[in-house]
N, C-alpha and C. Protein backbone atom coordinates (compact mmCIF):
# COMPACT_ATOMS: atom_id res chain seq x y z
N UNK A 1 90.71 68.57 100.48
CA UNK A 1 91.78 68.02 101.28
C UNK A 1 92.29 66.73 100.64
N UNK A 2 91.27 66.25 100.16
CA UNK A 2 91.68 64.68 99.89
C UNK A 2 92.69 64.91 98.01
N UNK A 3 92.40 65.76 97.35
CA UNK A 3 93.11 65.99 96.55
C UNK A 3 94.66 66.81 96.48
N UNK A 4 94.55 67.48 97.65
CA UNK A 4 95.83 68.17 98.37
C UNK A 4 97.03 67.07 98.77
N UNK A 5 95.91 66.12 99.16
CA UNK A 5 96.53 64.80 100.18
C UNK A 5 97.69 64.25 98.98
N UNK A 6 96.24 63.91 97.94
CA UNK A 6 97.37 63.37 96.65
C UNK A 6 98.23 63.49 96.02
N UNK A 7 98.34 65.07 95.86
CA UNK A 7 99.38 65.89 95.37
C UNK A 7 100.32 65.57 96.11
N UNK A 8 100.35 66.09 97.63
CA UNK A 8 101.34 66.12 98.72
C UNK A 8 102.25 64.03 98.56
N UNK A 9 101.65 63.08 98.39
CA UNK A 9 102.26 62.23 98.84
C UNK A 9 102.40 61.49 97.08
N UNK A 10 102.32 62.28 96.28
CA UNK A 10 102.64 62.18 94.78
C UNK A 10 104.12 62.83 94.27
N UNK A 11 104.65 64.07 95.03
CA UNK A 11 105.36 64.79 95.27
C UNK A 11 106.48 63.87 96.35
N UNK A 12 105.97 63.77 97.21
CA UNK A 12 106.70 62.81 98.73
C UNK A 12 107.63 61.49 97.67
N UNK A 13 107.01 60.69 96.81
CA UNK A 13 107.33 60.07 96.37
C UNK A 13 108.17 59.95 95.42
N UNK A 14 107.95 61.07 94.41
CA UNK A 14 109.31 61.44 93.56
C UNK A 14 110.76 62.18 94.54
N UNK A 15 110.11 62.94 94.98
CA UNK A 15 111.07 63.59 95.85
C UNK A 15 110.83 63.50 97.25
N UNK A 16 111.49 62.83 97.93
CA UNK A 16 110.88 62.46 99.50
C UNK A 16 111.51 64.01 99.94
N UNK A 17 112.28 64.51 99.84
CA UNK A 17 113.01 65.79 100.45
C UNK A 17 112.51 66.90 100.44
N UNK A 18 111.36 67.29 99.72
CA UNK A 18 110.89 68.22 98.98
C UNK A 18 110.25 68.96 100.16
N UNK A 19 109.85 70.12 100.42
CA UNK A 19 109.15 70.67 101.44
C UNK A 19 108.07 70.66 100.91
N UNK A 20 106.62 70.09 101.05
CA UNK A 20 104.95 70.37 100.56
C UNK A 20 104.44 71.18 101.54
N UNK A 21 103.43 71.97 101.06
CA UNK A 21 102.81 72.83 102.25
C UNK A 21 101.71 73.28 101.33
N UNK A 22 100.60 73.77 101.95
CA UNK A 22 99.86 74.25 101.23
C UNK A 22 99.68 75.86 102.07
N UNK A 23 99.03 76.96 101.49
CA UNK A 23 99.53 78.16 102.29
C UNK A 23 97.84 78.65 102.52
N UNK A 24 97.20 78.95 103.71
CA UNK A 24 96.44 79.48 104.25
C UNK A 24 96.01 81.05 104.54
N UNK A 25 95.23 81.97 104.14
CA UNK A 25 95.02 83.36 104.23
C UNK A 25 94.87 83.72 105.99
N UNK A 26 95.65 83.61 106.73
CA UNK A 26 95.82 83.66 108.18
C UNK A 26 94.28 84.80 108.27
N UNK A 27 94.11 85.78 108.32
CA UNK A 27 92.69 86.39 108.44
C UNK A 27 91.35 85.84 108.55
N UNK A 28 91.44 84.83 107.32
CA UNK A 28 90.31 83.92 107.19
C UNK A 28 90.62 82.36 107.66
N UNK A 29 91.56 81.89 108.32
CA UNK A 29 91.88 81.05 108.66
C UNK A 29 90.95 79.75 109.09
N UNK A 30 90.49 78.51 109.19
CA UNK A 30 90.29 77.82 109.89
C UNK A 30 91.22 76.63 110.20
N UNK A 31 91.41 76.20 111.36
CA UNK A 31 92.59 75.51 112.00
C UNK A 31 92.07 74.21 111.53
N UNK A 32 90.92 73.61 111.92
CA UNK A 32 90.02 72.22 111.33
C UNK A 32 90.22 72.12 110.16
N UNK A 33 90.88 72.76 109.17
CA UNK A 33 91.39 72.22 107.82
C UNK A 33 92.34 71.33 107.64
N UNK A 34 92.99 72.13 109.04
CA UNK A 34 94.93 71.09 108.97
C UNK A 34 94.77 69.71 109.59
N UNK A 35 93.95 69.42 109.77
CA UNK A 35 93.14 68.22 111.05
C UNK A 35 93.30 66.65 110.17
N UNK A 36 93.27 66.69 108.97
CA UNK A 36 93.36 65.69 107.22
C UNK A 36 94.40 65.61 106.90
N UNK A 37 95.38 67.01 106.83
CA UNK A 37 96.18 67.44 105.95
C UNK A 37 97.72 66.63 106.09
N UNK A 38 98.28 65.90 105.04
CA UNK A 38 99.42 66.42 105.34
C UNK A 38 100.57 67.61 104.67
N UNK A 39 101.23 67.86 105.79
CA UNK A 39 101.89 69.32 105.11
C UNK A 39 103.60 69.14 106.01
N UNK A 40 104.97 69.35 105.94
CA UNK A 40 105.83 69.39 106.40
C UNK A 40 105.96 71.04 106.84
N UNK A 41 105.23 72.06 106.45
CA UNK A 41 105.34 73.23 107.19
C UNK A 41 103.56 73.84 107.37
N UNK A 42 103.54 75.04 108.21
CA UNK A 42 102.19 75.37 108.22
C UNK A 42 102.80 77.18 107.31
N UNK A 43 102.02 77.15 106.26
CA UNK A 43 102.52 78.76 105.90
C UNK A 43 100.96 79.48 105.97
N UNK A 44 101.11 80.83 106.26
CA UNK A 44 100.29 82.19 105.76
C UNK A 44 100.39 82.83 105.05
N UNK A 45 99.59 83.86 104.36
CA UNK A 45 99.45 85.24 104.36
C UNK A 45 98.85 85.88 105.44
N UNK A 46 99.00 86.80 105.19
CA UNK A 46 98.87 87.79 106.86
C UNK A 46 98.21 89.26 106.19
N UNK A 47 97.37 90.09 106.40
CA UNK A 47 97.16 91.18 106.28
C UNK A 47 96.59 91.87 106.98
N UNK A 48 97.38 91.86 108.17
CA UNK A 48 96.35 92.59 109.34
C UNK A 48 95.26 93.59 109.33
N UNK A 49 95.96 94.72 108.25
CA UNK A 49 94.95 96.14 108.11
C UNK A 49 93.40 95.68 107.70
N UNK A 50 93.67 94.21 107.45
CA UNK A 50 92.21 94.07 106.92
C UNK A 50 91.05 94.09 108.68
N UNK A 51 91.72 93.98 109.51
CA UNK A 51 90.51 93.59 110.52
C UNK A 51 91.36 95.14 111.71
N UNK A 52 92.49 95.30 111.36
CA UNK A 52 92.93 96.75 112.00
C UNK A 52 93.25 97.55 111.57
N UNK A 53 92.80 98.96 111.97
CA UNK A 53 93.36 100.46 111.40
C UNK A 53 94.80 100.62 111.91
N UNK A 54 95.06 100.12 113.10
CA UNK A 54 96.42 100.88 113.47
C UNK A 54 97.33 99.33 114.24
N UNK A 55 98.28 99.76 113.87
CA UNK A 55 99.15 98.16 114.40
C UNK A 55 99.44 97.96 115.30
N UNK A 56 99.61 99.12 116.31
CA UNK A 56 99.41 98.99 117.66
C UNK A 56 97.51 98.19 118.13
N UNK A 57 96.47 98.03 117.55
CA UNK A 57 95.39 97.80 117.83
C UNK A 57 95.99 95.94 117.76
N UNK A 58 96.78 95.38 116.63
CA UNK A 58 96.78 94.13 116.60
C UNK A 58 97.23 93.07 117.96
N UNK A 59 96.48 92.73 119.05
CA UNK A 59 96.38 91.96 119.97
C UNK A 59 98.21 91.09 119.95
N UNK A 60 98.08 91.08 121.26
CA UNK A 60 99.82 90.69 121.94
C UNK A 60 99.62 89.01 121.10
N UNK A 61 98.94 88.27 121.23
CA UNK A 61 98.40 87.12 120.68
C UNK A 61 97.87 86.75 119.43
N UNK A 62 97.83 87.17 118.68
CA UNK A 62 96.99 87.52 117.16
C UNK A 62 97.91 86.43 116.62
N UNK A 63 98.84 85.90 116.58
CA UNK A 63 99.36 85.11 116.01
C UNK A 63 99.55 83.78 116.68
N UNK A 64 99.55 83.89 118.06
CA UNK A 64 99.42 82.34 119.03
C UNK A 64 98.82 81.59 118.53
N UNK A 65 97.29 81.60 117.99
CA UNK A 65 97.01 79.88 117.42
C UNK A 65 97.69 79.52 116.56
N UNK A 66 97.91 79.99 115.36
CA UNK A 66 99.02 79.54 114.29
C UNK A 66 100.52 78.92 115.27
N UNK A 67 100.97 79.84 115.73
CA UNK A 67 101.97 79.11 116.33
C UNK A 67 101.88 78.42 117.65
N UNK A 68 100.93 78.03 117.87
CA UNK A 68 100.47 76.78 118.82
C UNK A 68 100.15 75.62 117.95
N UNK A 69 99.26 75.75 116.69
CA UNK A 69 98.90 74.90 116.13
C UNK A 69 100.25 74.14 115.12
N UNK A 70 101.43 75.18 114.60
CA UNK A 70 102.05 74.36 114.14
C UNK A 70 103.15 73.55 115.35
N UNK A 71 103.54 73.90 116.49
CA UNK A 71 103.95 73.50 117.65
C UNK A 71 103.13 72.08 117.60
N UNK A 72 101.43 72.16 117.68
CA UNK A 72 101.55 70.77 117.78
C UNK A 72 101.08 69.49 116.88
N UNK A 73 101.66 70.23 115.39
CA UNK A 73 101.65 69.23 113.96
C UNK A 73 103.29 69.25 114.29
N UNK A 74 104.27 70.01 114.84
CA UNK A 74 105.46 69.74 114.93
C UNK A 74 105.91 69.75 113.37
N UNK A 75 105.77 71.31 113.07
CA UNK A 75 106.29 71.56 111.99
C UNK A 75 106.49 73.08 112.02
N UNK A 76 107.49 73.93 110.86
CA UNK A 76 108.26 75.20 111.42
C UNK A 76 106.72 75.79 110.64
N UNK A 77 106.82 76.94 111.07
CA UNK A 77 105.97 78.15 110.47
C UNK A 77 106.38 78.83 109.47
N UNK A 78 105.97 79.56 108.55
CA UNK A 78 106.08 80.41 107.57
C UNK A 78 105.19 81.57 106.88
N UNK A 79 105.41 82.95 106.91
CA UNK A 79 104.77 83.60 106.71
C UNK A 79 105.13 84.41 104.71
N UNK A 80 104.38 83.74 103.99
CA UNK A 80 104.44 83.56 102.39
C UNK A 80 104.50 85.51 102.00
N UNK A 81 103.31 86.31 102.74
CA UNK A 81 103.07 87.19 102.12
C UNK A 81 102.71 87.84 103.93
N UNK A 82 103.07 89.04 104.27
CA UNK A 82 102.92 89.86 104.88
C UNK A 82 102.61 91.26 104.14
N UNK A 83 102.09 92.05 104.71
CA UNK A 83 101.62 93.14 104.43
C UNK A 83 101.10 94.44 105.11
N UNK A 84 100.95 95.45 104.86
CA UNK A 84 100.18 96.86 105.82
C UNK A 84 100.38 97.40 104.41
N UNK A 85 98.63 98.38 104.43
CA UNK A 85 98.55 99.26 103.53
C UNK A 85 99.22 100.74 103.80
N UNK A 86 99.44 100.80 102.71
CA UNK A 86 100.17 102.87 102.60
C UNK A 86 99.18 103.53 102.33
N UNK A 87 98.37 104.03 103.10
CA UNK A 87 97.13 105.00 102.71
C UNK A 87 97.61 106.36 103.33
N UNK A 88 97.15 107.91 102.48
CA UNK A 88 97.22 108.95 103.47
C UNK A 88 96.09 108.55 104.44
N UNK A 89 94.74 108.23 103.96
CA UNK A 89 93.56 108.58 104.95
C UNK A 89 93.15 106.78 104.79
N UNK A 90 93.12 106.46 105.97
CA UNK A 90 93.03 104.79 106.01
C UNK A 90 92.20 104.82 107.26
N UNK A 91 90.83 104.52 106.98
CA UNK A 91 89.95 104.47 108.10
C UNK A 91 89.83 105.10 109.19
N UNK A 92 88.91 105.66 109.52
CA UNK A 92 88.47 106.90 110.37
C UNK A 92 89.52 107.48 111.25
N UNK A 93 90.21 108.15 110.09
CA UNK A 93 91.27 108.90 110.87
C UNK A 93 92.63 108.75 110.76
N UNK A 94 92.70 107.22 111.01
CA UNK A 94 94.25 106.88 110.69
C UNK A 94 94.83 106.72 109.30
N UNK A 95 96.20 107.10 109.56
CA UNK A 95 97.01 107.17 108.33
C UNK A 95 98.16 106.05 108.25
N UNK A 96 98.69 105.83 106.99
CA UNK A 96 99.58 104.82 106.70
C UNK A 96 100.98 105.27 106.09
N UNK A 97 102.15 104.84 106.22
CA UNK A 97 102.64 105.61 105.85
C UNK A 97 104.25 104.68 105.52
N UNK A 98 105.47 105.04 104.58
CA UNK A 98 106.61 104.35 105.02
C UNK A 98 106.65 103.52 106.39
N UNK A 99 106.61 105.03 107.27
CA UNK A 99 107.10 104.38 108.49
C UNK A 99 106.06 103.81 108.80
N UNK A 100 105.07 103.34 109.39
CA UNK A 100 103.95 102.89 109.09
C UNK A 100 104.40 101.53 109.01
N UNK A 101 104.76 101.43 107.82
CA UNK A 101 104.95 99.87 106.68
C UNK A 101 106.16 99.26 107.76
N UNK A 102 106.79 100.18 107.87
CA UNK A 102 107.79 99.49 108.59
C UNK A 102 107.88 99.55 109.96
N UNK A 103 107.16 100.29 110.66
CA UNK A 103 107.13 99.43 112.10
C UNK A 103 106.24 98.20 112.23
N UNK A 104 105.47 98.07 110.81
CA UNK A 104 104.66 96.72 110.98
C UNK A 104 104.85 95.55 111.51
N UNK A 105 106.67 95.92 110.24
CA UNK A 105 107.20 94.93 110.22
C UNK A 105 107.86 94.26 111.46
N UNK A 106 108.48 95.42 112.35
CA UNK A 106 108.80 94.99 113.62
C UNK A 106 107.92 94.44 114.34
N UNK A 107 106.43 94.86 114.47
CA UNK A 107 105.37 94.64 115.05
C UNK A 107 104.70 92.97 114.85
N UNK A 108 105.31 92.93 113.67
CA UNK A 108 104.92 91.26 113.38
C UNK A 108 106.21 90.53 114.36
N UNK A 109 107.63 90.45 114.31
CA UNK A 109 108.49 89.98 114.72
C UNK A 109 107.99 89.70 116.05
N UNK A 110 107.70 91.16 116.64
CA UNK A 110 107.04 91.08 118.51
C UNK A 110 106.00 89.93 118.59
N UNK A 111 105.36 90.16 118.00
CA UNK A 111 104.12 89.24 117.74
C UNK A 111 104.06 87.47 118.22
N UNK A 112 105.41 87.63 117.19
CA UNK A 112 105.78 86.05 117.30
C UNK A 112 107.13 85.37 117.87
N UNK A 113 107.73 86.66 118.57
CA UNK A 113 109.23 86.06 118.76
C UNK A 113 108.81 85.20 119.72
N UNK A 114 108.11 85.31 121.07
CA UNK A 114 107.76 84.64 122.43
C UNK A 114 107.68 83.34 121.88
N UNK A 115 107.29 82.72 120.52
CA UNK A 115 106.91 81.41 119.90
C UNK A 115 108.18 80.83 120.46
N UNK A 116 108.25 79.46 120.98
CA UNK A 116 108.90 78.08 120.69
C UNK A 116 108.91 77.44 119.39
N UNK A 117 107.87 77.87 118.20
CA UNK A 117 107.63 77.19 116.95
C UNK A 117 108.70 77.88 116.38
N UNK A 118 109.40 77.37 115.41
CA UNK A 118 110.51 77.91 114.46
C UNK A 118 110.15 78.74 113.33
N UNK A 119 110.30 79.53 113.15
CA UNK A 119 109.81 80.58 111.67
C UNK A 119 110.45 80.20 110.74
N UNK A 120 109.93 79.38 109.53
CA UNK A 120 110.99 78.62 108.55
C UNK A 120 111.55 80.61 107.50
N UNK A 121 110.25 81.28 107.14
CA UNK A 121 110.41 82.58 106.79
C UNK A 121 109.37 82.99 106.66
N UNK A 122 109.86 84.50 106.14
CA UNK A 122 108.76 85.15 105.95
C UNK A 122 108.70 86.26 104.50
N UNK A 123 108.03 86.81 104.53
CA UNK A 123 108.19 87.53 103.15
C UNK A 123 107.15 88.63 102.83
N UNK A 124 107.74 89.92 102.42
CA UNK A 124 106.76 91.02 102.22
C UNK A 124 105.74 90.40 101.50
N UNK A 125 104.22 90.76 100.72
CA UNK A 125 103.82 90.35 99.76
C UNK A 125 103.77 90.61 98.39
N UNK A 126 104.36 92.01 98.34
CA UNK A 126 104.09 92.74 96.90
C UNK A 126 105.48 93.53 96.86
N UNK A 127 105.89 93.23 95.70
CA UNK A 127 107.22 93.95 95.49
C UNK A 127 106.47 95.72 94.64
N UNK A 128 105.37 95.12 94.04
CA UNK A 128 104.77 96.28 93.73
C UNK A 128 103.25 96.45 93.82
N UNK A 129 103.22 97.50 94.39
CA UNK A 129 101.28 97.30 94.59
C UNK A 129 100.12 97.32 93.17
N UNK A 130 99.12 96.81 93.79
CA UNK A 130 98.25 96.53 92.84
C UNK A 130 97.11 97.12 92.96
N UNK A 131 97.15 98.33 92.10
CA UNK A 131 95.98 99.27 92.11
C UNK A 131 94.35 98.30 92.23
N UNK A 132 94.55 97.58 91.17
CA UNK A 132 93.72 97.33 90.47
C UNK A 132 92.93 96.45 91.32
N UNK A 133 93.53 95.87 92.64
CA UNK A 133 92.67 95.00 93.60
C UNK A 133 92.10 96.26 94.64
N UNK A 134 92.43 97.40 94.39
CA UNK A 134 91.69 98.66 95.11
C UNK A 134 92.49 99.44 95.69
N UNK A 135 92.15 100.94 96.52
CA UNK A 135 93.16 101.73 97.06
C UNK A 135 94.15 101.09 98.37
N UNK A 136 93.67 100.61 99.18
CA UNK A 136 94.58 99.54 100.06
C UNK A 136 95.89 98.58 99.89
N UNK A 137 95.58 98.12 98.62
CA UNK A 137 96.73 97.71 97.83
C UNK A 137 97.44 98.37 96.63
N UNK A 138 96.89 99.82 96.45
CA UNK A 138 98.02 100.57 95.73
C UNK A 138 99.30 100.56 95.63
N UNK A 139 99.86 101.25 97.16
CA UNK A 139 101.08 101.51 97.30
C UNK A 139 101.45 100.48 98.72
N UNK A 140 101.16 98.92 98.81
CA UNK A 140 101.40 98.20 99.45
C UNK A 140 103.27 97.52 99.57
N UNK A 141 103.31 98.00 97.88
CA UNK A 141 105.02 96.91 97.36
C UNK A 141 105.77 97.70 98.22
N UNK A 142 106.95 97.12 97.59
CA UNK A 142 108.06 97.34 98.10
C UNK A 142 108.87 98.90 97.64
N UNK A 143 107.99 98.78 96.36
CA UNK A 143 108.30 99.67 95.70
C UNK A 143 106.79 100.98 95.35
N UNK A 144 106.94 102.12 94.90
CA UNK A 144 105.91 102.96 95.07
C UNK A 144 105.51 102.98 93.67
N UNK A 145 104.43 103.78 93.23
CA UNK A 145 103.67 103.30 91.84
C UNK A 145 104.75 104.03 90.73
N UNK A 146 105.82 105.07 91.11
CA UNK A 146 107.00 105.58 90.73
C UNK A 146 107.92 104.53 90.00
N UNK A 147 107.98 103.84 90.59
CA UNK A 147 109.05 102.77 90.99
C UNK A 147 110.07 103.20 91.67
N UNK A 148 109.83 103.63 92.83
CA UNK A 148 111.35 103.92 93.31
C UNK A 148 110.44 103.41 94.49
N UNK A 149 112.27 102.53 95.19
CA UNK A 149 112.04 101.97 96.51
C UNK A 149 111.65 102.72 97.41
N UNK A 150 110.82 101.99 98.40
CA UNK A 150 110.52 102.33 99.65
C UNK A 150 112.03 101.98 100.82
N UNK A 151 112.60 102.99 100.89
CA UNK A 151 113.81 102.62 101.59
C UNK A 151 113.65 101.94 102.87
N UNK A 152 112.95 102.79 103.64
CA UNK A 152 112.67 102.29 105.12
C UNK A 152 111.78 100.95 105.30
N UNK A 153 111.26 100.59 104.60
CA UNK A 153 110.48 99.38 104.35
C UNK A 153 111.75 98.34 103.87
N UNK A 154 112.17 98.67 102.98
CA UNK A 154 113.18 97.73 102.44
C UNK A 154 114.68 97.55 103.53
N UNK A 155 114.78 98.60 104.24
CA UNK A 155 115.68 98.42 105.35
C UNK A 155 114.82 97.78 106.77
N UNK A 156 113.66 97.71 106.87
CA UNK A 156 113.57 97.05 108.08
C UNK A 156 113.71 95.63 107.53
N UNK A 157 112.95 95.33 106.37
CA UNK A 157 112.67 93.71 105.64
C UNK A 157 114.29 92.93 106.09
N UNK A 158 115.17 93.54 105.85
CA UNK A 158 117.06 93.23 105.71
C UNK A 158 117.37 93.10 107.02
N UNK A 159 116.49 93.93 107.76
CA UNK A 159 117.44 93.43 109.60
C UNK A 159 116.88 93.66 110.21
N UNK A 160 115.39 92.66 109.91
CA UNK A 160 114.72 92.50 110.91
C UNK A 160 114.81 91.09 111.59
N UNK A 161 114.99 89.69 110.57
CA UNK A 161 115.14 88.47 111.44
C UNK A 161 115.73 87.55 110.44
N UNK A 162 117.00 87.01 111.17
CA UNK A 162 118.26 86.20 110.21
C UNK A 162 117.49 84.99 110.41
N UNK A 163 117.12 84.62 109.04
CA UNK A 163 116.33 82.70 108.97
C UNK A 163 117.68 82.57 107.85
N UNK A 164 119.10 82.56 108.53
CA UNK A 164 120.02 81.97 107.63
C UNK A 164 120.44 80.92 108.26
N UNK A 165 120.17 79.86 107.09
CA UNK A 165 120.70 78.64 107.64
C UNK A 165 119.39 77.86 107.66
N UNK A 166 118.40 77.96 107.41
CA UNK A 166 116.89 77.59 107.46
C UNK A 166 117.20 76.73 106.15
N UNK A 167 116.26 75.59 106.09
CA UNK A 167 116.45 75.25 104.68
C UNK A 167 115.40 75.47 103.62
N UNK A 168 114.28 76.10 104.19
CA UNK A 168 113.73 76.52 103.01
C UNK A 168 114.21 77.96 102.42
């Protein structure tokens, strides 16, 4: 923290305007980190499938402490890397799929619209998946190991939530 600190108000000083943040794995989260910190936004990654098979299982609340906690550092939220795996056979039973990927995406929006905290943005995580961190993140991108887009994924990402006019 105390070297984060330095960076952050080393940065502040050349450029007072600059947005600093440091970005947190929301899954593994602890909130008592931000308690030292300073940061002008609170950001994540997010990968739900890691603790759920199906996205309907992810709790109406799963995202409330984050956006309680940046509510009261009084700073916007940001989600760096979102994600859901494309598996045919993805844990006892359930499957993953385009559509899948993309009602996630709505499923995150629900999640957090009820927030008062501001969503500075958000952002798929992988434009292309990465075998090589295992089958879960194969066919995670945006794009399939083909390279051809995932349409329906790439059309919910486009109109699912206007952060125009946001300044990050």
């Amino acid at each position: 923290v105390q070297i984060y600190n330095g960076i952050y108000e080393t940065i502040k000083n050349k450029c007072p305007d600059c947005i600093v943040y440091p970005v947190f794995q929301y899954e593994q989260f602890d909130p008592t980190l931000t308690e030292r910190m300073k940061l002008d936004l609170l950001a994540f990654t997010s990968y739900p499938f890691a603790k759920y098979s199906d996205i309907r299982e992810i709790p109406e609340d799963y995202y409330k402490p984050a956006l309680e906690l940046a509510a009261k550092l009084k700073v916007k939220i940001a989600f760096t890397e979102l994600g859901w795996t494309h598996l045919k056979e993805f844990r006892s039973g359930y499957s993953s799929t385009d559509e899948v990927q993309e009602a996630f995406i709505h499923r995150f929006y629900e999640l957090i619209d009820d927030s008062e905290t501001e969503l500075a943005f958000a952002s798929w995580g992988l434009l292309h998946g990465v075998p090589q961190a295992g089958e879960e993140w194969a066919e995670m991108g945006l794009y399939d190991q083909q390279g051809e887009a995932k349409p329906l994924l790439m059309n919910a990402l486009l109109h699912s939530k206007n952060t125009e006019g946001s300044p990050y």
